[in-house]
PDB file of N, CA and C in Angstrom:
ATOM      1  N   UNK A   1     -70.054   1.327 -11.672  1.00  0.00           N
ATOM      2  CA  UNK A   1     -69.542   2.428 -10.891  1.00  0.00           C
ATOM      3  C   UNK A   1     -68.908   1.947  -9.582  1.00  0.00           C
ATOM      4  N   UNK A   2     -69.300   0.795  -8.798  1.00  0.00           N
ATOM      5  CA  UNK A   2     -68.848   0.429  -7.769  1.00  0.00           C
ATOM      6  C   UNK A   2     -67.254  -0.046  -8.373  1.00  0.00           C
ATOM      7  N   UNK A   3     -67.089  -0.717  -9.136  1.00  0.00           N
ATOM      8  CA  UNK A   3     -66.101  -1.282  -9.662  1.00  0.00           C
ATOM      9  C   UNK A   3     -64.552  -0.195  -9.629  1.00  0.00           C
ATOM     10  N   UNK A   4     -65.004   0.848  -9.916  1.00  0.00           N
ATOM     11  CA  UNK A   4     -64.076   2.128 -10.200  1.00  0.00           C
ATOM     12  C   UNK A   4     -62.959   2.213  -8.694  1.00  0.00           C
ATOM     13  N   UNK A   5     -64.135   2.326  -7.707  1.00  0.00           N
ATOM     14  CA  UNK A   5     -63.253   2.317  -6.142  1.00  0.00           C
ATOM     15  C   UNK A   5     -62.087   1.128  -5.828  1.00  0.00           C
ATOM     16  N   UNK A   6     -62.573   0.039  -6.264  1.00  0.00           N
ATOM     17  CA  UNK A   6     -61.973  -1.524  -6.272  1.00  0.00           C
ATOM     18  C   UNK A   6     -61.067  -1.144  -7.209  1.00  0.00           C
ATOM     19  N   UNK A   7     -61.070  -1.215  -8.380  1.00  0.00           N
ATOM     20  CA  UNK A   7     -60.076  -1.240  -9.493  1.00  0.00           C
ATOM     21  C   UNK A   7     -58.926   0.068  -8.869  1.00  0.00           C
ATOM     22  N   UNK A   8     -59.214   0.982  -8.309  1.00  0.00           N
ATOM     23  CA  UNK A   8     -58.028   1.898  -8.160  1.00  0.00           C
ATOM     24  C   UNK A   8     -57.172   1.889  -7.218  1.00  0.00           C
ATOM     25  N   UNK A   9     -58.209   0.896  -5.794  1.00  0.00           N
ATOM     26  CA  UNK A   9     -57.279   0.518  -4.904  1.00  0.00           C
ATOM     27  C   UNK A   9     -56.550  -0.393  -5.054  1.00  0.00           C
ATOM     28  N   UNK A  10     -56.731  -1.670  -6.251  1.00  0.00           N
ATOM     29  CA  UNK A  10     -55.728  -2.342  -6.684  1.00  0.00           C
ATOM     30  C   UNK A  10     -55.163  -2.078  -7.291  1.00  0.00           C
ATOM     31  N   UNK A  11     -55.014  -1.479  -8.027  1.00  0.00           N
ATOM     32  CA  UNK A  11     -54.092  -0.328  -8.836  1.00  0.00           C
ATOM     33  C   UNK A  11     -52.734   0.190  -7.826  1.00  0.00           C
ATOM     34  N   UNK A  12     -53.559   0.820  -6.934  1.00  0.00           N
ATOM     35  CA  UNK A  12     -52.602   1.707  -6.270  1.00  0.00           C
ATOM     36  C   UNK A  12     -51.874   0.650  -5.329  1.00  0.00           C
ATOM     37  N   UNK A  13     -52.528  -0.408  -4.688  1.00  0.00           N
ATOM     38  CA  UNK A  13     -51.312  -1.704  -4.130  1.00  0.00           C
ATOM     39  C   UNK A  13     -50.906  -2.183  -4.996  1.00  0.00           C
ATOM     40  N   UNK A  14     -50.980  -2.066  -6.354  1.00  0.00           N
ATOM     41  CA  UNK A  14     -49.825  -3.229  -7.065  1.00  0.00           C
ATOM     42  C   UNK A  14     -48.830  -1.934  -7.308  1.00  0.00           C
ATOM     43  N   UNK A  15     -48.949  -0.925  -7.750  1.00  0.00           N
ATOM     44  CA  UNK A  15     -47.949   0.304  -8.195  1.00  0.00           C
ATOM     45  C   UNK A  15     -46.837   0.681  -6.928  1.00  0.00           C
ATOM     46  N   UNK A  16     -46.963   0.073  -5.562  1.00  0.00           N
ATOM     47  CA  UNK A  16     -46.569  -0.058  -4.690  1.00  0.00           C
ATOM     48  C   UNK A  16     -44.844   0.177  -5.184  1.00  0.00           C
ATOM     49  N   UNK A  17     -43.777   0.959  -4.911  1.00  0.00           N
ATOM     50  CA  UNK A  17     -42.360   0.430  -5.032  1.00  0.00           C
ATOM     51  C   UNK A  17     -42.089  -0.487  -4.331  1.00  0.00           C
ATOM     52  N   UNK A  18     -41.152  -1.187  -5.018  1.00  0.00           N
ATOM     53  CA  UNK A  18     -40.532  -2.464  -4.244  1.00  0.00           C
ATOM     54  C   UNK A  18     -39.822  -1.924  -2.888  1.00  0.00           C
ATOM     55  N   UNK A  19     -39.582  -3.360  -2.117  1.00  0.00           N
ATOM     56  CA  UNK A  19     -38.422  -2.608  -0.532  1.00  0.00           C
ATOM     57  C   UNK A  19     -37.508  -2.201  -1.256  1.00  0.00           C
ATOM     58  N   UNK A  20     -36.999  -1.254  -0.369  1.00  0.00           N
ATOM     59  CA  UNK A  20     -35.493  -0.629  -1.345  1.00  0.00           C
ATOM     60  C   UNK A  20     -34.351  -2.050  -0.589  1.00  0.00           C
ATOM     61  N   UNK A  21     -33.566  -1.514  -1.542  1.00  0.00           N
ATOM     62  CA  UNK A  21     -32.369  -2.639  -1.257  1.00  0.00           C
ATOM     63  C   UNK A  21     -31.611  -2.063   0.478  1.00  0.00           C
ATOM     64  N   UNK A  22     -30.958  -3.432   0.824  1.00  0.00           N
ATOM     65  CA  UNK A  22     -30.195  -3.077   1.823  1.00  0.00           C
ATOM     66  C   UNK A  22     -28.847  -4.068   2.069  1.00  0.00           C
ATOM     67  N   UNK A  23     -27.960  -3.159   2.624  1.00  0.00           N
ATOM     68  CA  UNK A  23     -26.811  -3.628   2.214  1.00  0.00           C
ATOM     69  C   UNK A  23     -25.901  -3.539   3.608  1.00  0.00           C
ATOM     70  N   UNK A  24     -24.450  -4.448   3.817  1.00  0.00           N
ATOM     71  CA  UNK A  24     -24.257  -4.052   4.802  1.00  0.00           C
ATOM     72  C   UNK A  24     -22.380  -4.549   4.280  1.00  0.00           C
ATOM     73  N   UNK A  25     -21.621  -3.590   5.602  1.00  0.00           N
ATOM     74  CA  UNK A  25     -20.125  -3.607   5.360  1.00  0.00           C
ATOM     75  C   UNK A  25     -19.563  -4.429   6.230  1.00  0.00           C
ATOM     76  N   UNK A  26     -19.048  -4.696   6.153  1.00  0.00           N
ATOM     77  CA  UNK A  26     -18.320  -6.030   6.904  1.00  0.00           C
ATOM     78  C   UNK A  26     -16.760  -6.271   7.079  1.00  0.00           C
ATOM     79  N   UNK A  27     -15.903  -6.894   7.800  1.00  0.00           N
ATOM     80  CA  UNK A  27     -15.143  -7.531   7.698  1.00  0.00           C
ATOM     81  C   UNK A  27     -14.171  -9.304   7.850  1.00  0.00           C
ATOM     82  N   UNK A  28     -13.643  -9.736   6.946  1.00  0.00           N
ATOM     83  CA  UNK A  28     -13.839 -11.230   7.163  1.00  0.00           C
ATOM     84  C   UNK A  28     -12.354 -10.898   6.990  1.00  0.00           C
ATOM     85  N   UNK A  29     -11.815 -13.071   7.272  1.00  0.00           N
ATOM     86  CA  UNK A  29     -10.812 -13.610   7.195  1.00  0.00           C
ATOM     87  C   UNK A  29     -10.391 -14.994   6.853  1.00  0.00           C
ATOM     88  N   UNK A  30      -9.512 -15.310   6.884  1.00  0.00           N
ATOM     89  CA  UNK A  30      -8.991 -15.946   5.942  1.00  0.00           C
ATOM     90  C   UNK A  30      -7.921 -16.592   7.073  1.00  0.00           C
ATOM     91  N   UNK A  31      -7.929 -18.052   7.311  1.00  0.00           N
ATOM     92  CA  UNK A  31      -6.770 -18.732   7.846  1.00  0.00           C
ATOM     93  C   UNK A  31      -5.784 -19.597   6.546  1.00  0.00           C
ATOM     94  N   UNK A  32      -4.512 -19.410   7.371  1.00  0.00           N
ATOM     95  CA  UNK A  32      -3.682 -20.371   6.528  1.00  0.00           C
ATOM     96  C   UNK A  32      -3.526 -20.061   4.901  1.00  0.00           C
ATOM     97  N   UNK A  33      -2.807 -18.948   4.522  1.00  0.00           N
ATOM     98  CA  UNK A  33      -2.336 -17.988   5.605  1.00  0.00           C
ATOM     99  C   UNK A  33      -3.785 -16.707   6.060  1.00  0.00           C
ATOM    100  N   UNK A  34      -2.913 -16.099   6.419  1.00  0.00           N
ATOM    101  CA  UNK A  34      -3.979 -15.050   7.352  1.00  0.00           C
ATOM    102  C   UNK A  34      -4.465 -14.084   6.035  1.00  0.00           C
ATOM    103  N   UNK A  35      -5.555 -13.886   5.454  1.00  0.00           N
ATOM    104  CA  UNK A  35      -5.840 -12.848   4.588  1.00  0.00           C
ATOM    105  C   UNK A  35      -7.164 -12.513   5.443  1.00  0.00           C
ATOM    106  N   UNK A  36      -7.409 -10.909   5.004  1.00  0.00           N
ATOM    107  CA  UNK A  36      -8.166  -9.623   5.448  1.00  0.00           C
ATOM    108  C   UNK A  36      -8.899  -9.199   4.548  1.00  0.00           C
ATOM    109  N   UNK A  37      -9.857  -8.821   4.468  1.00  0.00           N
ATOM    110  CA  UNK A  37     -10.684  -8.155   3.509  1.00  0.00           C
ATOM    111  C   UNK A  37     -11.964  -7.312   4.343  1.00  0.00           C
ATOM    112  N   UNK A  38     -12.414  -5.996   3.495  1.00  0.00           N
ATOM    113  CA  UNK A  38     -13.432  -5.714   4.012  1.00  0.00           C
ATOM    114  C   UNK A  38     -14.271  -4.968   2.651  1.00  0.00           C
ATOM    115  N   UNK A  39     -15.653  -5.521   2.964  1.00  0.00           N
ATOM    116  CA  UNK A  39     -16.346  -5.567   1.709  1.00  0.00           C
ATOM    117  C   UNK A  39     -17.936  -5.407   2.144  1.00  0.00           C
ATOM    118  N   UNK A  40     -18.441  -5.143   0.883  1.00  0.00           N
ATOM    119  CA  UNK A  40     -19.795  -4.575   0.882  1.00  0.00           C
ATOM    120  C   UNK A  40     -20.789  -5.918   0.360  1.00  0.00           C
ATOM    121  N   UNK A  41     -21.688  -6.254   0.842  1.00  0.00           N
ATOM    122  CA  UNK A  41     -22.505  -7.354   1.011  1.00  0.00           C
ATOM    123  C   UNK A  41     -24.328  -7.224   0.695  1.00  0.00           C
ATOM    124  N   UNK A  42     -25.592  -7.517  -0.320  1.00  0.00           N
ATOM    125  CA  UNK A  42     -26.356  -7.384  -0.378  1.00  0.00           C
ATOM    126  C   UNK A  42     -27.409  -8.312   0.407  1.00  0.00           C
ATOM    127  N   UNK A  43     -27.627  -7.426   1.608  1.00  0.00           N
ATOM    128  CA  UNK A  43     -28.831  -8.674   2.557  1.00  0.00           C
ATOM    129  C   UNK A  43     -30.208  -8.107   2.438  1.00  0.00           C
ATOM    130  N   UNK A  44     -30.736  -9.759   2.691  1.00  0.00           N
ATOM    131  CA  UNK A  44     -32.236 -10.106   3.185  1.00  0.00           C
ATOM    132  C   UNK A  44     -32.619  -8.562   3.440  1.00  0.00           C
ATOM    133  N   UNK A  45     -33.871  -7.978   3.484  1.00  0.00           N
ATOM    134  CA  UNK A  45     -35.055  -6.678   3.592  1.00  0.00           C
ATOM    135  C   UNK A  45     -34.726  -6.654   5.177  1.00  0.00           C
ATOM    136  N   UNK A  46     -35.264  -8.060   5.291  1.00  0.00           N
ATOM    137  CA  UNK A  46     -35.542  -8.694   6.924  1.00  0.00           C
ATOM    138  C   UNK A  46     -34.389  -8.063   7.372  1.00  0.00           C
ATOM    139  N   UNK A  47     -33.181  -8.022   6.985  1.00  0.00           N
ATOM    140  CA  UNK A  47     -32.139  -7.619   7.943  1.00  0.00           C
ATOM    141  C   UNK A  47     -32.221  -5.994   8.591  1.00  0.00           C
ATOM    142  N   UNK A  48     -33.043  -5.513   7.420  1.00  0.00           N
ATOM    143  CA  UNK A  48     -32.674  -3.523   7.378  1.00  0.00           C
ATOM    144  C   UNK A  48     -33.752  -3.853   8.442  1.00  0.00           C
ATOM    145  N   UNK A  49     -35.392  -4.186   8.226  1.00  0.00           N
ATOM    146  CA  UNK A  49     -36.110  -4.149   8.948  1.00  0.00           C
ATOM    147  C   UNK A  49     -35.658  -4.520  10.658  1.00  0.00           C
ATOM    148  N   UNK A  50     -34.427  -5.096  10.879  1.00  0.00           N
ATOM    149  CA  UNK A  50     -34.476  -5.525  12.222  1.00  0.00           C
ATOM    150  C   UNK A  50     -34.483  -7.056  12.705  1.00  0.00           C
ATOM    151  N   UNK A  51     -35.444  -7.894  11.355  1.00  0.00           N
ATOM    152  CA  UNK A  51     -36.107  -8.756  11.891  1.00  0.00           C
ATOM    153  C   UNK A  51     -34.795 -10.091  12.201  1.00  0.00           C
ATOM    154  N   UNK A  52     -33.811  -9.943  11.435  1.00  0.00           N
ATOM    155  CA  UNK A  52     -32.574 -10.876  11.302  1.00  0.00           C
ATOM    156  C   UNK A  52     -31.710 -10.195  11.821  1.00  0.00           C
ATOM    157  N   UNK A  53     -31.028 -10.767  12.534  1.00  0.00           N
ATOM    158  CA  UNK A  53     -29.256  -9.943  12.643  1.00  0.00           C
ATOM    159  C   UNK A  53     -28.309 -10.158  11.626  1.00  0.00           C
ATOM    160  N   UNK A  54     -28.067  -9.077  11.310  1.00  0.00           N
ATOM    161  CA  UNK A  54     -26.716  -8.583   9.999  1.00  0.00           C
ATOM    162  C   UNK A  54     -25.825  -9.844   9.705  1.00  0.00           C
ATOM    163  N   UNK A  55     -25.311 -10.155  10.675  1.00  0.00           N
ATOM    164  CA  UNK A  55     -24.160 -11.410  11.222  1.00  0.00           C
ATOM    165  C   UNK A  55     -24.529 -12.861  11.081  1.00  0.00           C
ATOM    166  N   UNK A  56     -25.920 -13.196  11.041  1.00  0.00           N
ATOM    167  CA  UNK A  56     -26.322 -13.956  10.634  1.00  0.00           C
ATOM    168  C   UNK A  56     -27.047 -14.510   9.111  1.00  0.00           C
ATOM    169  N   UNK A  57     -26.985 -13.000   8.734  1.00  0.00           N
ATOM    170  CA  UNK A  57     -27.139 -12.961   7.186  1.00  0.00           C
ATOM    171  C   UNK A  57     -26.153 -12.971   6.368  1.00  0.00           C
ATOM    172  N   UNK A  58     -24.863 -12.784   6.972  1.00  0.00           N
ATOM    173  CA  UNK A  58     -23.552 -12.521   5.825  1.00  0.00           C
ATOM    174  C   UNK A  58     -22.953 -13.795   6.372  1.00  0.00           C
ATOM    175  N   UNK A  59     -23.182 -14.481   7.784  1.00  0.00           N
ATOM    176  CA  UNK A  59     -21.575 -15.072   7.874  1.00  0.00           C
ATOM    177  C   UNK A  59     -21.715 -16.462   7.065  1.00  0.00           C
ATOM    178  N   UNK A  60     -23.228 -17.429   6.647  1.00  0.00           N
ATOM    179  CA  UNK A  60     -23.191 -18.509   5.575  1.00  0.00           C
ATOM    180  C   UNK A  60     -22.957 -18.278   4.114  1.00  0.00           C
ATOM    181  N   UNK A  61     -23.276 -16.741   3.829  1.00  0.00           N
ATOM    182  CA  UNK A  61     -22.359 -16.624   2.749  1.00  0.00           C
ATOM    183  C   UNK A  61     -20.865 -16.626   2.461  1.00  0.00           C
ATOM    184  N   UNK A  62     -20.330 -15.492   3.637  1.00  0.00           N
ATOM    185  CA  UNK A  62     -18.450 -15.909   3.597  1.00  0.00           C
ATOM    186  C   UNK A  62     -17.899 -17.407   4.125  1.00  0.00           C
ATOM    187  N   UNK A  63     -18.874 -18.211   4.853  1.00  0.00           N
ATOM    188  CA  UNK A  63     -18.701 -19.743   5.089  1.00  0.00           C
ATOM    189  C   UNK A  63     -18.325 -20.520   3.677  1.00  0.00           C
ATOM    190  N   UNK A  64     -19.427 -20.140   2.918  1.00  0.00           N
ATOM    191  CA  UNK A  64     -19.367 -21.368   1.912  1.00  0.00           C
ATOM    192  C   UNK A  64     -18.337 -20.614   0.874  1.00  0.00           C
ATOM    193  N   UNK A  65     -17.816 -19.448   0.990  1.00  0.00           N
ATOM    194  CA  UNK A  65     -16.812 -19.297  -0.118  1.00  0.00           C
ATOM    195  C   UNK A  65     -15.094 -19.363   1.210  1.00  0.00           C
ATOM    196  N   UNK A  66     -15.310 -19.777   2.022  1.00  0.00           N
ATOM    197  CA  UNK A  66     -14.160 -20.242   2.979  1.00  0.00           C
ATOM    198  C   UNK A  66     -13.329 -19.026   4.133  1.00  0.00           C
ATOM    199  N   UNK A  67     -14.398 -17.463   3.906  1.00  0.00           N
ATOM    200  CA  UNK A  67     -13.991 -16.816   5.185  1.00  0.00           C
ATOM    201  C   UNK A  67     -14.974 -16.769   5.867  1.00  0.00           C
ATOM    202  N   UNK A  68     -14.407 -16.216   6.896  1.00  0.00           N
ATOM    203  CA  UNK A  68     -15.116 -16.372   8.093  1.00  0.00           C
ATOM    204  C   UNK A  68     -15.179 -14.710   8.646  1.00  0.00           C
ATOM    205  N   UNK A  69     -16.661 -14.465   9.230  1.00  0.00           N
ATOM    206  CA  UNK A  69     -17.182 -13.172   9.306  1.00  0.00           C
ATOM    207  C   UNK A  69     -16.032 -12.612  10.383  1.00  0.00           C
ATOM    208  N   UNK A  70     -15.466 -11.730  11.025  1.00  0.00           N
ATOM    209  CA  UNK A  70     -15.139 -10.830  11.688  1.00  0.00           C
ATOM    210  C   UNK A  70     -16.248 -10.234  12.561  1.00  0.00           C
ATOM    211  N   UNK A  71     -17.024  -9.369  11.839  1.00  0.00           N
ATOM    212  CA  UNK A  71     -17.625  -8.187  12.080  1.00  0.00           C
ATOM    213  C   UNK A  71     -18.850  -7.869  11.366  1.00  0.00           C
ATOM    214  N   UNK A  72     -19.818  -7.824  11.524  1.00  0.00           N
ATOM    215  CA  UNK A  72     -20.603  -6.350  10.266  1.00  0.00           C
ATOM    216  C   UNK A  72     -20.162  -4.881  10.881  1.00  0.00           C
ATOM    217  N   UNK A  73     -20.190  -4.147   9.959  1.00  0.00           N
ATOM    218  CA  UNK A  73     -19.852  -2.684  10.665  1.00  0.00           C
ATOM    219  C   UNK A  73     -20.901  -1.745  10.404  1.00  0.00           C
ATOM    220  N   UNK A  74     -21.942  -2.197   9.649  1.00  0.00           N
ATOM    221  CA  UNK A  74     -23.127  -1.071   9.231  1.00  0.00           C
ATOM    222  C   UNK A  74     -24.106  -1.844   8.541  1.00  0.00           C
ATOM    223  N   UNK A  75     -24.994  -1.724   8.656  1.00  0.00           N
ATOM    224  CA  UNK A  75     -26.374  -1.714   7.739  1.00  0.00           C
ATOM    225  C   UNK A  75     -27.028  -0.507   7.511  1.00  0.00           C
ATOM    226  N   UNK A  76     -27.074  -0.341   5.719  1.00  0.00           N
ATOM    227  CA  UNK A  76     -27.248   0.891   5.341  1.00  0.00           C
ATOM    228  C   UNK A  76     -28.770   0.545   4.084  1.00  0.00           C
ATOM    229  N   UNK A  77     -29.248   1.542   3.935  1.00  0.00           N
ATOM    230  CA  UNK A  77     -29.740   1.390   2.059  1.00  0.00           C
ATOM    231  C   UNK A  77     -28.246   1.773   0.704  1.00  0.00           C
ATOM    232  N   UNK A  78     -29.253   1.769   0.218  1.00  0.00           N
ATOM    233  CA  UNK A  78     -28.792   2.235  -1.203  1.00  0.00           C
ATOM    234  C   UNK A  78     -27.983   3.464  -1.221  1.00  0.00           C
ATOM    235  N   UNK A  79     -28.414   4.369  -0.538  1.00  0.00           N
ATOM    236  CA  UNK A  79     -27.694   5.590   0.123  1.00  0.00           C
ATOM    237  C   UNK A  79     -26.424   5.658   0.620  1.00  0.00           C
ATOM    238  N   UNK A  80     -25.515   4.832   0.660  1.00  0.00           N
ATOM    239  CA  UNK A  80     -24.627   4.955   1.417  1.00  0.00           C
ATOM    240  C   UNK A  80     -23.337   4.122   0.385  1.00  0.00           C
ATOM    241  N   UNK A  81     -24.073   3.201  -0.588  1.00  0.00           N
ATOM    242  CA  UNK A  81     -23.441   2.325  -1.297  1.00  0.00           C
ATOM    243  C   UNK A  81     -22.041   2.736  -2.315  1.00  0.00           C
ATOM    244  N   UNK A  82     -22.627   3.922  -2.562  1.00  0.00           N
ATOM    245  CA  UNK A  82     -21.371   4.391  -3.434  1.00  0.00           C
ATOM    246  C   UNK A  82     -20.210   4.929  -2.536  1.00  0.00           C
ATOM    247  N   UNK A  83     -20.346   5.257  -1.857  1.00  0.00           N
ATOM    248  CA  UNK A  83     -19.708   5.833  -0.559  1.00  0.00           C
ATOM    249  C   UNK A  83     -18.425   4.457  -0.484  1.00  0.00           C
ATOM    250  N   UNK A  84     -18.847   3.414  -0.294  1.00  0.00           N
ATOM    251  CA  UNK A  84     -17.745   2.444   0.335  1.00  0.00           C
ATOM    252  C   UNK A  84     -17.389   1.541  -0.959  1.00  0.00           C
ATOM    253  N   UNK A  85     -18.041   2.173  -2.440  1.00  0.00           N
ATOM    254  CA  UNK A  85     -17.312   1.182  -3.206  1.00  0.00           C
ATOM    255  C   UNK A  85     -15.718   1.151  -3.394  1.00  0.00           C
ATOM    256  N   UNK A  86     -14.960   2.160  -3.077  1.00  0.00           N
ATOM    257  CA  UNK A  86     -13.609   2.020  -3.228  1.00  0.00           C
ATOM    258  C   UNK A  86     -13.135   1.744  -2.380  1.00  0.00           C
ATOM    259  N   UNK A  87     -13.463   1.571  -0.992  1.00  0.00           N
ATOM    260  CA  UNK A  87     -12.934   0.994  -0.170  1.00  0.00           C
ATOM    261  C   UNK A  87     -12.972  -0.246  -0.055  1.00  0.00           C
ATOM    262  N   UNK A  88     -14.403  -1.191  -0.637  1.00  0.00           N
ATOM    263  CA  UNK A  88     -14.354  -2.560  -0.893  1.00  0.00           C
ATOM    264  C   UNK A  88     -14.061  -3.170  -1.616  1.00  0.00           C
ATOM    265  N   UNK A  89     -13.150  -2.402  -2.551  1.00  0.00           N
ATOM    266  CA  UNK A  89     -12.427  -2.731  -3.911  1.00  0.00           C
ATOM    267  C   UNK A  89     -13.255  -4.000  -4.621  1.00  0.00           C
ATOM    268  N   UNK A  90     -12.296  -5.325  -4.583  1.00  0.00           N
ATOM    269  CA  UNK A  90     -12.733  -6.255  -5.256  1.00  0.00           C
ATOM    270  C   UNK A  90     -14.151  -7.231  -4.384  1.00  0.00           C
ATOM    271  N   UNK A  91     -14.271  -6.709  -3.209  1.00  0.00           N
ATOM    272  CA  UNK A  91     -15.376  -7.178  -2.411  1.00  0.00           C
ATOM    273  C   UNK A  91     -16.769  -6.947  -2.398  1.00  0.00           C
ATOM    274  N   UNK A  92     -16.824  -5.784  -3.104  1.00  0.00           N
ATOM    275  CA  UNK A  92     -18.001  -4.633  -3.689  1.00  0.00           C
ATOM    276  C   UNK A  92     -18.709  -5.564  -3.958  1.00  0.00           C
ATOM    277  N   UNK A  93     -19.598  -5.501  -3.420  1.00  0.00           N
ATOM    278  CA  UNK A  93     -21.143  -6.537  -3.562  1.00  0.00           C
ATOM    279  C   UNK A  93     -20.694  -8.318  -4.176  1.00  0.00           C
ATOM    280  N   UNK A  94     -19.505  -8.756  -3.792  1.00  0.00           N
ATOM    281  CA  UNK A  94     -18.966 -10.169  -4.517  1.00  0.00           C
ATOM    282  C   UNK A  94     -19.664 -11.426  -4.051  1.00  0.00           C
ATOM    283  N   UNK A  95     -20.214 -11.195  -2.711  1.00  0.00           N
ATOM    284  CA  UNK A  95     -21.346 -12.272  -2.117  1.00  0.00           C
ATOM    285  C   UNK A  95     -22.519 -11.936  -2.222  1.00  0.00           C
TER     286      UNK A  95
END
């Protein structure tokens, strides 16, 4: 009978939902020649929480594919995602 209390509170922390996703909009660039883009990006928890800055979570990703951050312009959830997929056309979650 003791067992019942234990078993349900682990129960109920593993049934836990995951962090929701978080995502953020951005704009980068491109030297030689000059190209523009602005696109939708999937970051670190840590970022929604606060604990990272946005800018430091996106700009080693557009580094190693050869742009360079601009801007973040938002950190959002999941909520907001469909909202800017046509505006980030081919950028839509691509890093």
């Amino acid at each position: 009978m003791r067992l019942a209390p234990i078993a349900l509170s682990l129960f109920a922390a593993l049934a836990q939902p995951a962090a929701a996703a978080c995502y953020a909009d951005y704009k980068a660039k491109q030297d030689a020649p000059l190209r523009l883009h602005y696109g939708v990006i999937e970051v670190p928890d840590a970022v929604c929480a606060g604990a990272v800055p946005a800018a430091e979570a996106v700009a080693a990703r557009m580094a190693q594919a050869g742009w360079e951050l601009l801007a973040v312009v938002s950190v959002f959830g999941p909520e907001g995602l469909e909202a800017r997929r046509g505006d980030a056309g081919a950028y839509f979650l691509r890093f």
